[in-house]
C-alpha atoms as a PDB file:
ATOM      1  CA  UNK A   1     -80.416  35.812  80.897  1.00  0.00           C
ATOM      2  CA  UNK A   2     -79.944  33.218  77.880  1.00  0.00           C
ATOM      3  CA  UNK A   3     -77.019  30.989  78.294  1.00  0.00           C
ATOM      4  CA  UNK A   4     -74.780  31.038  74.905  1.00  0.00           C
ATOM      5  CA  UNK A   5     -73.850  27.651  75.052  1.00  0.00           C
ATOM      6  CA  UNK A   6     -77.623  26.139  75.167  1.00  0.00           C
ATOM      7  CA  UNK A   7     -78.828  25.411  71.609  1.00  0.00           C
ATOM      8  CA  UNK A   8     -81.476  26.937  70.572  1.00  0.00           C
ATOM      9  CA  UNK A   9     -84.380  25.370  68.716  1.00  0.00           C
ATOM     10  CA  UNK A  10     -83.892  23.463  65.440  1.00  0.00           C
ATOM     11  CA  UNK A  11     -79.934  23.400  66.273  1.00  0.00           C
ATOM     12  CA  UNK A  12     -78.060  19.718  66.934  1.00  0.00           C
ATOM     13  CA  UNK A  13     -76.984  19.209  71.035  1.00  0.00           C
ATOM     14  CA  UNK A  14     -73.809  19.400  70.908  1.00  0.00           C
ATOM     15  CA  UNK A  15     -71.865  15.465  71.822  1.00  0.00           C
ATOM     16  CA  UNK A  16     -69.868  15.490  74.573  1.00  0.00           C
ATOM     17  CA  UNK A  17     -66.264  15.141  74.493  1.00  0.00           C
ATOM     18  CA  UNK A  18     -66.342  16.287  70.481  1.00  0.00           C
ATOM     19  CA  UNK A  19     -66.139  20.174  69.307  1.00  0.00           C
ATOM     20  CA  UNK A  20     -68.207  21.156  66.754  1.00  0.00           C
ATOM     21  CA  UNK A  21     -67.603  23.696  64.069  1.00  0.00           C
ATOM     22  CA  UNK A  22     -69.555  25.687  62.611  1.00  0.00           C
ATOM     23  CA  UNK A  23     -73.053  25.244  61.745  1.00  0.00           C
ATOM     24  CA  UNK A  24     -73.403  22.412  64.542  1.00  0.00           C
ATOM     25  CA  UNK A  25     -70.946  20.445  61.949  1.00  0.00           C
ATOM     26  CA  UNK A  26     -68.362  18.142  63.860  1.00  0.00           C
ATOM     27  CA  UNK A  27     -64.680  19.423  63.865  1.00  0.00           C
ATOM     28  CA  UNK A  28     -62.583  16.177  62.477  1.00  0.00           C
ATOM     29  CA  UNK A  29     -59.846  15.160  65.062  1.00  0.00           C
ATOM     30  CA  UNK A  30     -56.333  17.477  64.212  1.00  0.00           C
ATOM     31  CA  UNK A  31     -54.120  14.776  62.107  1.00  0.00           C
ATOM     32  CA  UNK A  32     -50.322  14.954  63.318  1.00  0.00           C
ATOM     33  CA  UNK A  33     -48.216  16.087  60.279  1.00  0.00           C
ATOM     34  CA  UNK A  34     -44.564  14.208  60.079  1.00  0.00           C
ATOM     35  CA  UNK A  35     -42.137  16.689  60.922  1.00  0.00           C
ATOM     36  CA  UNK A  36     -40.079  17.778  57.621  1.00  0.00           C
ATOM     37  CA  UNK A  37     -36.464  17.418  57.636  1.00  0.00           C
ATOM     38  CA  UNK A  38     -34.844  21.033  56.391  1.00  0.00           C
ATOM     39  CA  UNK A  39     -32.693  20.399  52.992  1.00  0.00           C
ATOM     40  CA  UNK A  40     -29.632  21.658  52.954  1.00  0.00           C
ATOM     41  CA  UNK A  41     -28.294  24.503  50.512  1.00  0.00           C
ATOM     42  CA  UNK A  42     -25.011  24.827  49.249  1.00  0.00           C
ATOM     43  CA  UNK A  43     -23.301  27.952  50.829  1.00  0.00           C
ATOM     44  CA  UNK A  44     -21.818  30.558  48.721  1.00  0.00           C
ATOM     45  CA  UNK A  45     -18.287  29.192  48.178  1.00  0.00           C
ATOM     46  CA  UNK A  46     -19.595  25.076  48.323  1.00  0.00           C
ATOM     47  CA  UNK A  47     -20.608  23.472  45.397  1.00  0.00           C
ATOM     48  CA  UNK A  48     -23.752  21.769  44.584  1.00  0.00           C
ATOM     49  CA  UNK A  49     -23.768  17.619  43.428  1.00  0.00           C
ATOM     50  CA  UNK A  50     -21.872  17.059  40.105  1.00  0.00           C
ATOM     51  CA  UNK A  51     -24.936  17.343  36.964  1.00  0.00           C
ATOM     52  CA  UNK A  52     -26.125  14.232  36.102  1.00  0.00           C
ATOM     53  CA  UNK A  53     -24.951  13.527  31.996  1.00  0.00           C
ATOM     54  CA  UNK A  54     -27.887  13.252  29.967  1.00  0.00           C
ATOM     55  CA  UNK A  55     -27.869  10.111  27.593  1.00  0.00           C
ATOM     56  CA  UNK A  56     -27.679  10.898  23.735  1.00  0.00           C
ATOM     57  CA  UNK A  57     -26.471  10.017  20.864  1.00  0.00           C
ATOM     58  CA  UNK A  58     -22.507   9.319  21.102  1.00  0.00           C
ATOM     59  CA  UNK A  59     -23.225   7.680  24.714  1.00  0.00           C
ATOM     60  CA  UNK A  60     -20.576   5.123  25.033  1.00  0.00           C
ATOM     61  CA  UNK A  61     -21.895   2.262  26.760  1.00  0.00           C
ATOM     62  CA  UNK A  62     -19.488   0.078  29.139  1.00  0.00           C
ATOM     63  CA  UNK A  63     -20.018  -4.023  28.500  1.00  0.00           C
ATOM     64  CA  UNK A  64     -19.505  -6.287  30.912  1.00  0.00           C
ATOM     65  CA  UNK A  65     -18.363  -9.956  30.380  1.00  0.00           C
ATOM     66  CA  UNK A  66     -20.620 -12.516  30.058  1.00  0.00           C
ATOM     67  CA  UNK A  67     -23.612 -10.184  30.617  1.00  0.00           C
ATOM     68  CA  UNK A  68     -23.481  -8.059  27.587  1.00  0.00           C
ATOM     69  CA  UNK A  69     -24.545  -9.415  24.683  1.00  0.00           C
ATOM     70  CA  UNK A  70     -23.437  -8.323  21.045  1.00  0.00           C
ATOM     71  CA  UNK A  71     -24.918  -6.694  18.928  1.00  0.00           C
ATOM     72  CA  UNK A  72     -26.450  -8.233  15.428  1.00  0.00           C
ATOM     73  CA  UNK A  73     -24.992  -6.606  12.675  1.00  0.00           C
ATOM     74  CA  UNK A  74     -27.209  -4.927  10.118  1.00  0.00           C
ATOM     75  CA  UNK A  75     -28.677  -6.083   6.712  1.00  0.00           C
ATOM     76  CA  UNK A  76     -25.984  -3.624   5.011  1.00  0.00           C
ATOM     77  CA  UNK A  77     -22.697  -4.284   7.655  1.00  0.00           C
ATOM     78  CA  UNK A  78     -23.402  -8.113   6.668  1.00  0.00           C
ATOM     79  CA  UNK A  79     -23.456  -7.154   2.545  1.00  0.00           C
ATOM     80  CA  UNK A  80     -20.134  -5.187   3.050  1.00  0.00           C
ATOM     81  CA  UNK A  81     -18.773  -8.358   4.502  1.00  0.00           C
ATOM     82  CA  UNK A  82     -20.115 -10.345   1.966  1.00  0.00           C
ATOM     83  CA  UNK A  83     -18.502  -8.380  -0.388  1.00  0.00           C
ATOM     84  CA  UNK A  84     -15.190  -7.797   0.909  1.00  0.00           C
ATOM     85  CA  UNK A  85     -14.772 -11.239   1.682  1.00  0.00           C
ATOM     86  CA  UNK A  86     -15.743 -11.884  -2.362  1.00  0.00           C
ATOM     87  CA  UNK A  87     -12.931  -9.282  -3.102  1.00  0.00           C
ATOM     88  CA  UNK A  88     -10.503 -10.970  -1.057  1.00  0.00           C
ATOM     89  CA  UNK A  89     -11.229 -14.438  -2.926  1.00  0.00           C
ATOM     90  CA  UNK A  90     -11.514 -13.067  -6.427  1.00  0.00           C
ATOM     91  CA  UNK A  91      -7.628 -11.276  -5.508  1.00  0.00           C
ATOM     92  CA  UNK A  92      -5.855 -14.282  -3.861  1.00  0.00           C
ATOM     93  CA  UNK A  93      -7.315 -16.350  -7.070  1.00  0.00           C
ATOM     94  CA  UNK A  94      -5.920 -13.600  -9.388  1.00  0.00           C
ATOM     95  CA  UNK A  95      -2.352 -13.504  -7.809  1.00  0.00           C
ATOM     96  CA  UNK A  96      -2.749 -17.129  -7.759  1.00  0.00           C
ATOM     97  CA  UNK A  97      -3.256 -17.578 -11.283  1.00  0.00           C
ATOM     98  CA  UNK A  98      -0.167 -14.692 -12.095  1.00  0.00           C
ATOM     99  CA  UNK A  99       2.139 -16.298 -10.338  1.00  0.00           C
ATOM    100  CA  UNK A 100       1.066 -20.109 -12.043  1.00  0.00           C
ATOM    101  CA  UNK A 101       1.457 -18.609 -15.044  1.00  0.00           C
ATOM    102  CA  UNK A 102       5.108 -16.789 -14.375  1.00  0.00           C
ATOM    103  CA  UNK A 103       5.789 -20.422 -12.998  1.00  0.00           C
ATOM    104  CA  UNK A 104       5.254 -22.306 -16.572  1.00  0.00           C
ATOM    105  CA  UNK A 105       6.698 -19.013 -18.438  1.00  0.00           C
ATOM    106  CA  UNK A 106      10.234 -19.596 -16.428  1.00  0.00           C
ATOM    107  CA  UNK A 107      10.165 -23.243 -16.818  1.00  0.00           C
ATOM    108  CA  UNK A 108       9.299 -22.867 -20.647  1.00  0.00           C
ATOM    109  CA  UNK A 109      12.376 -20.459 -20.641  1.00  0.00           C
ATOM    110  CA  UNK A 110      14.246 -22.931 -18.598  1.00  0.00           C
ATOM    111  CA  UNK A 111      13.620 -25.913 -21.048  1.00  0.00           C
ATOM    112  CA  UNK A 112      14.214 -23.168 -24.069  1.00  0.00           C
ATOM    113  CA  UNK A 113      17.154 -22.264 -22.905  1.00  0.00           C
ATOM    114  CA  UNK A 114      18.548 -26.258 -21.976  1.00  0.00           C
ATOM    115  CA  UNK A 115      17.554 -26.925 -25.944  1.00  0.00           C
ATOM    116  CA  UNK A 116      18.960 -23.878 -27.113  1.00  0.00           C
ATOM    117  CA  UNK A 117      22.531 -24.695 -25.536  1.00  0.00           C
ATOM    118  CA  UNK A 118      21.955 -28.564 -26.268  1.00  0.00           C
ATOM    119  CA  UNK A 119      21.498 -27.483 -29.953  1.00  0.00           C
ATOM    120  CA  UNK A 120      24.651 -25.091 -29.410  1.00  0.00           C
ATOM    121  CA  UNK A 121      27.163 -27.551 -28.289  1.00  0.00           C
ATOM    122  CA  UNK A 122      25.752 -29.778 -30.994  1.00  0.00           C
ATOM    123  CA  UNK A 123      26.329 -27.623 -33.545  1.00  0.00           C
ATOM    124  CA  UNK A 124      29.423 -26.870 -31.849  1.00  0.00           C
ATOM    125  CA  UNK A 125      31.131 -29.888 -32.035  1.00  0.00           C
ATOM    126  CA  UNK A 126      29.358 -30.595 -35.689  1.00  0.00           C
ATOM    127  CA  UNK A 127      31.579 -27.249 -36.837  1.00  0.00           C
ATOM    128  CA  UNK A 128      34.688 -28.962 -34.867  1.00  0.00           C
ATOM    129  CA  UNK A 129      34.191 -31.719 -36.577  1.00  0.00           C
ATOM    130  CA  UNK A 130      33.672 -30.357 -40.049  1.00  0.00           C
ATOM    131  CA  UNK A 131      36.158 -27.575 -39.429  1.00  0.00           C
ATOM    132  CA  UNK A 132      39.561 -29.477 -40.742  1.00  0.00           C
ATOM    133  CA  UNK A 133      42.542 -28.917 -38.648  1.00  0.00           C
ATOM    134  CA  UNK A 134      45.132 -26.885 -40.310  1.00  0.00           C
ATOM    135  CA  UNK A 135      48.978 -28.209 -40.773  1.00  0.00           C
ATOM    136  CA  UNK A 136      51.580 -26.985 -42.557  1.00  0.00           C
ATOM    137  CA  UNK A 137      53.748 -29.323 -44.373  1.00  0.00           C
ATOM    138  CA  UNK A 138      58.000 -28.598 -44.097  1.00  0.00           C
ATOM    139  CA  UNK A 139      60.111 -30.598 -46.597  1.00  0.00           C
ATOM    140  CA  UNK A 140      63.249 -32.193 -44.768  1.00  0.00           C
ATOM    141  CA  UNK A 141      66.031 -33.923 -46.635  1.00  0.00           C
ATOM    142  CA  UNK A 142      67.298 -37.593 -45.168  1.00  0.00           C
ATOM    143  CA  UNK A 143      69.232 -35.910 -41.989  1.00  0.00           C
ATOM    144  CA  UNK A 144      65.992 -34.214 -40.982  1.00  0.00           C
ATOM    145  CA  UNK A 145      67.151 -30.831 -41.535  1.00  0.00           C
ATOM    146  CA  UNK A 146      64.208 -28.520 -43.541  1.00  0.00           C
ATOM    147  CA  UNK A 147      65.068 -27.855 -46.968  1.00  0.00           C
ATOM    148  CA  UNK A 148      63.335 -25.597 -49.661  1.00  0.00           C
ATOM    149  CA  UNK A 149      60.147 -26.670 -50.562  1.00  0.00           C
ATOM    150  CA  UNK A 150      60.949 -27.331 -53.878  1.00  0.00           C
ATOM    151  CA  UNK A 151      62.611 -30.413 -53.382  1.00  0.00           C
ATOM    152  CA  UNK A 152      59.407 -32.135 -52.522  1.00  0.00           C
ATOM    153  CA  UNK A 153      57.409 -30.565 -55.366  1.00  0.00           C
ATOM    154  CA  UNK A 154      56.729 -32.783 -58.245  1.00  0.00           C
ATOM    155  CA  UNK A 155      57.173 -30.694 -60.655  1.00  0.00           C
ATOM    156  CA  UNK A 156      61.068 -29.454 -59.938  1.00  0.00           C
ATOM    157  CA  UNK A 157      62.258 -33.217 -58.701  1.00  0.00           C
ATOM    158  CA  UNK A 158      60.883 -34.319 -61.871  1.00  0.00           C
ATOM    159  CA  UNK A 159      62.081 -31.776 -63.915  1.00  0.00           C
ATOM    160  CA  UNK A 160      65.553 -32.734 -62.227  1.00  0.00           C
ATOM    161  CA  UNK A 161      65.543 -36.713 -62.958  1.00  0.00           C
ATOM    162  CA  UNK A 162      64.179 -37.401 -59.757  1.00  0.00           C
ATOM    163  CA  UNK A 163      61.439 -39.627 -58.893  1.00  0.00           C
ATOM    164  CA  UNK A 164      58.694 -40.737 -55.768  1.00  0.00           C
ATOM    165  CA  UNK A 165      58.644 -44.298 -54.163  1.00  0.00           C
ATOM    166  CA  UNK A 166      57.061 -45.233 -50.640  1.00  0.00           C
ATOM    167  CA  UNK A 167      56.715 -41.684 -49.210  1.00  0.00           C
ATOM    168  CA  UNK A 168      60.030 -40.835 -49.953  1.00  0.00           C
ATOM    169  CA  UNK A 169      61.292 -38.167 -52.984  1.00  0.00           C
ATOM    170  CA  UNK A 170      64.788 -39.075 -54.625  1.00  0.00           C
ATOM    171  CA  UNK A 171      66.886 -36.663 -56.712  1.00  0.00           C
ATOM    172  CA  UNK A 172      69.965 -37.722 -57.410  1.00  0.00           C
ATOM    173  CA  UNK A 173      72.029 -39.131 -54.400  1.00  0.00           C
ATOM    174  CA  UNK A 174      69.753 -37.353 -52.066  1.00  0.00           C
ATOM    175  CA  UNK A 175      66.242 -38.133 -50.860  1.00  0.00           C
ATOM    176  CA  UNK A 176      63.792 -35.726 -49.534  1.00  0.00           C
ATOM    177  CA  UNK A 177      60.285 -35.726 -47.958  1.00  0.00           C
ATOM    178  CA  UNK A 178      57.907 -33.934 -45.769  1.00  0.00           C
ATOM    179  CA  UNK A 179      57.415 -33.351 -42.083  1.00  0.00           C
ATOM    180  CA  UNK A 180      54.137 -32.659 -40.531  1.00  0.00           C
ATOM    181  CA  UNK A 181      53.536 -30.035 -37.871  1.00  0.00           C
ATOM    182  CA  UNK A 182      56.867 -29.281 -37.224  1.00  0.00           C
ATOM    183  CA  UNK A 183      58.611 -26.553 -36.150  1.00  0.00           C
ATOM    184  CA  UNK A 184      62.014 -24.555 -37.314  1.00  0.00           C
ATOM    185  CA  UNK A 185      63.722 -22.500 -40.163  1.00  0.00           C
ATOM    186  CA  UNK A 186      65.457 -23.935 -43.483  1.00  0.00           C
ATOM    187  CA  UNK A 187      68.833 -25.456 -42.537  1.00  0.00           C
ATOM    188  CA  UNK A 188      67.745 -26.292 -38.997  1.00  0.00           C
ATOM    189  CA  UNK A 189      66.777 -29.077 -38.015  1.00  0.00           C
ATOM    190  CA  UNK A 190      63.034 -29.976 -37.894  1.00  0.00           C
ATOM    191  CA  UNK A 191      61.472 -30.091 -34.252  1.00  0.00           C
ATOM    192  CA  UNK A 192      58.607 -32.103 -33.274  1.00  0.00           C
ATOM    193  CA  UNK A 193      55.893 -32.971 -35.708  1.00  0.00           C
ATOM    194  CA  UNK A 194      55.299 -36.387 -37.836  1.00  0.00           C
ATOM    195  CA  UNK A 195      55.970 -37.973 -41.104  1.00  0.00           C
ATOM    196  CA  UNK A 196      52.610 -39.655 -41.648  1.00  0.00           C
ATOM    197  CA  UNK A 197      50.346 -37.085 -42.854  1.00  0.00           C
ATOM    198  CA  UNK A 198      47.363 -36.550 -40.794  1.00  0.00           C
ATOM    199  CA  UNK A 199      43.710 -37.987 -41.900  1.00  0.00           C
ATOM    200  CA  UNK A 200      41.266 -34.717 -42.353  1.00  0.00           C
ATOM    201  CA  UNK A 201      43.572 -31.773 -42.415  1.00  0.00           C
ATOM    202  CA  UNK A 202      44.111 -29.019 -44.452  1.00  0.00           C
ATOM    203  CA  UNK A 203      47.901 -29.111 -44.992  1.00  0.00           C
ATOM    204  CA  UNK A 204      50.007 -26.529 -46.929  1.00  0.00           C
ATOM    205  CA  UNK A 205      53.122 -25.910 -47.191  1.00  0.00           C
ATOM    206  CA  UNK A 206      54.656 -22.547 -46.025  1.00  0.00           C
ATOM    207  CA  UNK A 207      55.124 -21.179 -49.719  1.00  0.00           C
ATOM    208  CA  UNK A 208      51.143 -21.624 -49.866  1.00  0.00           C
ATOM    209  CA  UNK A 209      51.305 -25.106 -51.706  1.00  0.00           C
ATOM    210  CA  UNK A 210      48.615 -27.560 -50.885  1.00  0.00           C
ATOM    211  CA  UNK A 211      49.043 -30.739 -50.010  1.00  0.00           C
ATOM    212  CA  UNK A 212      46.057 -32.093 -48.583  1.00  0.00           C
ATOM    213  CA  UNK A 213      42.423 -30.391 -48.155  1.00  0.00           C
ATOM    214  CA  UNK A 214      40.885 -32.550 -44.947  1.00  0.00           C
ATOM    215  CA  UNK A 215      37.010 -32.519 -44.081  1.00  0.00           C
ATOM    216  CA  UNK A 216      35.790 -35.257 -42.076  1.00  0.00           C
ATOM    217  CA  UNK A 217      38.442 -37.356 -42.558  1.00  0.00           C
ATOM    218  CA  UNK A 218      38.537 -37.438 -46.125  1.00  0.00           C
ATOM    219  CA  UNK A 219      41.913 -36.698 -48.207  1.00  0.00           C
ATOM    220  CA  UNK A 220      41.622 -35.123 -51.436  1.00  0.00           C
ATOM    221  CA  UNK A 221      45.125 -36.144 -52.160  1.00  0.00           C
ATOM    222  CA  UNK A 222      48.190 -34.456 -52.795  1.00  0.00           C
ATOM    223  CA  UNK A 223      50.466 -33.155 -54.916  1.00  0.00           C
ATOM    224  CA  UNK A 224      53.112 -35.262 -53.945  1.00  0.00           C
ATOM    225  CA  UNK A 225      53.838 -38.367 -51.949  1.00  0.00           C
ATOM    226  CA  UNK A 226      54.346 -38.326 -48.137  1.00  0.00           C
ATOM    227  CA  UNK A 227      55.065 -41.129 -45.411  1.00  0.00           C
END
C-alpha cells in the first residue's frame, strides 16, 4: 500500500510548515485584503450631490483683494484708448478755440457798438448845434401890447414917415418894436419872451416874415432893427 503523501521519485519533499501547490510549487502566504466600505446610493425619492459646473467660456471668475492681480490690457484695448483719449483732446481744443473766438466776436461787437453810439451822440449834438432854434418874432407897441406886424416892417413905417433908431421903430407919436418868444394875441398884452434877439436862431414873424436866419451863432441880419 503506497502512501499518497510520500513523493515519489524526481518530485521536491515537501517543507514543513509551507503548502505547496501544484506541481511541488510553493503556495504564497494568503495576503489580507482591506475590507471595502459599501457606497451609498441615493434612494428613489433622495437626490444625488449637486453636478459639478464645468468651466467654459463666459466663466465669471471671483477676485479677491490684494491676491488677484489685473489683467494687462491688449495691444488693441490700449490703441482704442489711445485714440479716444486723442478725440477727447482734439474736441476740448475745438470748443476751446469756438468759444475764444465768440469771445473776441462779442467784444469786437461791444467796442462797435460803444463807437457806433459815441459817433451817434456826436453827431447828435453836431445836428443840435447846427440845427438853429426857431423863434417867432411879435411886434409890440411902447405899452407892450402886440400890434400888427406891419408896424415893425420897414417898408410900411417908412412908407408912413417913420423911421429906426437903437432897436426901437417910430411912426409918428408912437414907437413900436419886436418881442422875442413871446406869447399872446394882437391887442393883448405880450407874455414872457425878450427884446434882445437871440444869437443863432431862425426868427420869423407870424405872417411868415423873416427876421433872422441863425446857424451856429451867426446872424444873417434882418429886415428891420430890434433891441
Amino acid at each position: 500500500m503506497t502512501d499518497n503523501n510520500v513523493p515519489g521519485p524526481g518530485q521536491p519533499t515537501p517543507q514543513p510548515g509551507r503548502p505547496s501547490g501544484p506541481h511541488g510549487q510553493p503556495q504564497q502566504p494568503y495576503q489580507q485584503l482591506p475590507p471595502q466600505v459599501p457606497v451609498p446610493q441615493p434612494g428613489p425619492h433622495q437626490p444625488g450631490p449637486p453636478p459639478v459646473p464645468a468651466k467654459g467660456k463666459g466663466s465669471v471668475r471671483q477676485q479677491q483683494a490684494g491676491l488677484t492681480q489685473p489683467r494687462q490690457p491688449t495691444v488693441a484695448e490700449q490703441r482704442a484708448r489711445a485714440a479716444a483719449l486723442k478725440a477727447q483732446q482734439e474736441r476740448f481744443a475745438a470748443e476751446s478755440a469756438a468759444f475764444e473766438k465768440r469771445r473776441k466776436t462779442r467784444k469786437r461787437l461791444l467796442i462797435g457798438g460803444g463807437v457806433t453810439v459815441g459817433v451817434v451822440a456826436l453827431v447828435a449834438i453836431w445836428y443840435a448845434a447846427a440845427s438853429p432854434k426857431n423863434v417867432t418874432a411879435q411886434c409890440t407897441d411902447q405899452n407892450n401890447v402886440i400890434v400888427d406886424d406891419d408896424y415893425c416892417d420897414d417898408t410900411y413905417y417908412r412908407s408912413h414917415g417913420g423911421y429906426s433908431s437903437g432897436g426901437f421903430i417910430y411912426i409918428g407919436s408912437n414907437s413900436y418894436r419886436y418881442n422875442y418868444g413871446g406869447s399872446g394875441a394882437v391887442g393883448q398884452k405880450v407874455s414872457g419872451g425878450s427884446y434882445t434877439i437871440p444869437k443863432g436862431a431862425n426868427v420869423t414873424t407870424k405872417s411868415g416874415t423873416s427876421i433872422q436866419r441863425g446857424g451856429f451863432g451867426i446872424s444873417s441880419g434882418s429886415k428891420s432893427s430890434g433891441g
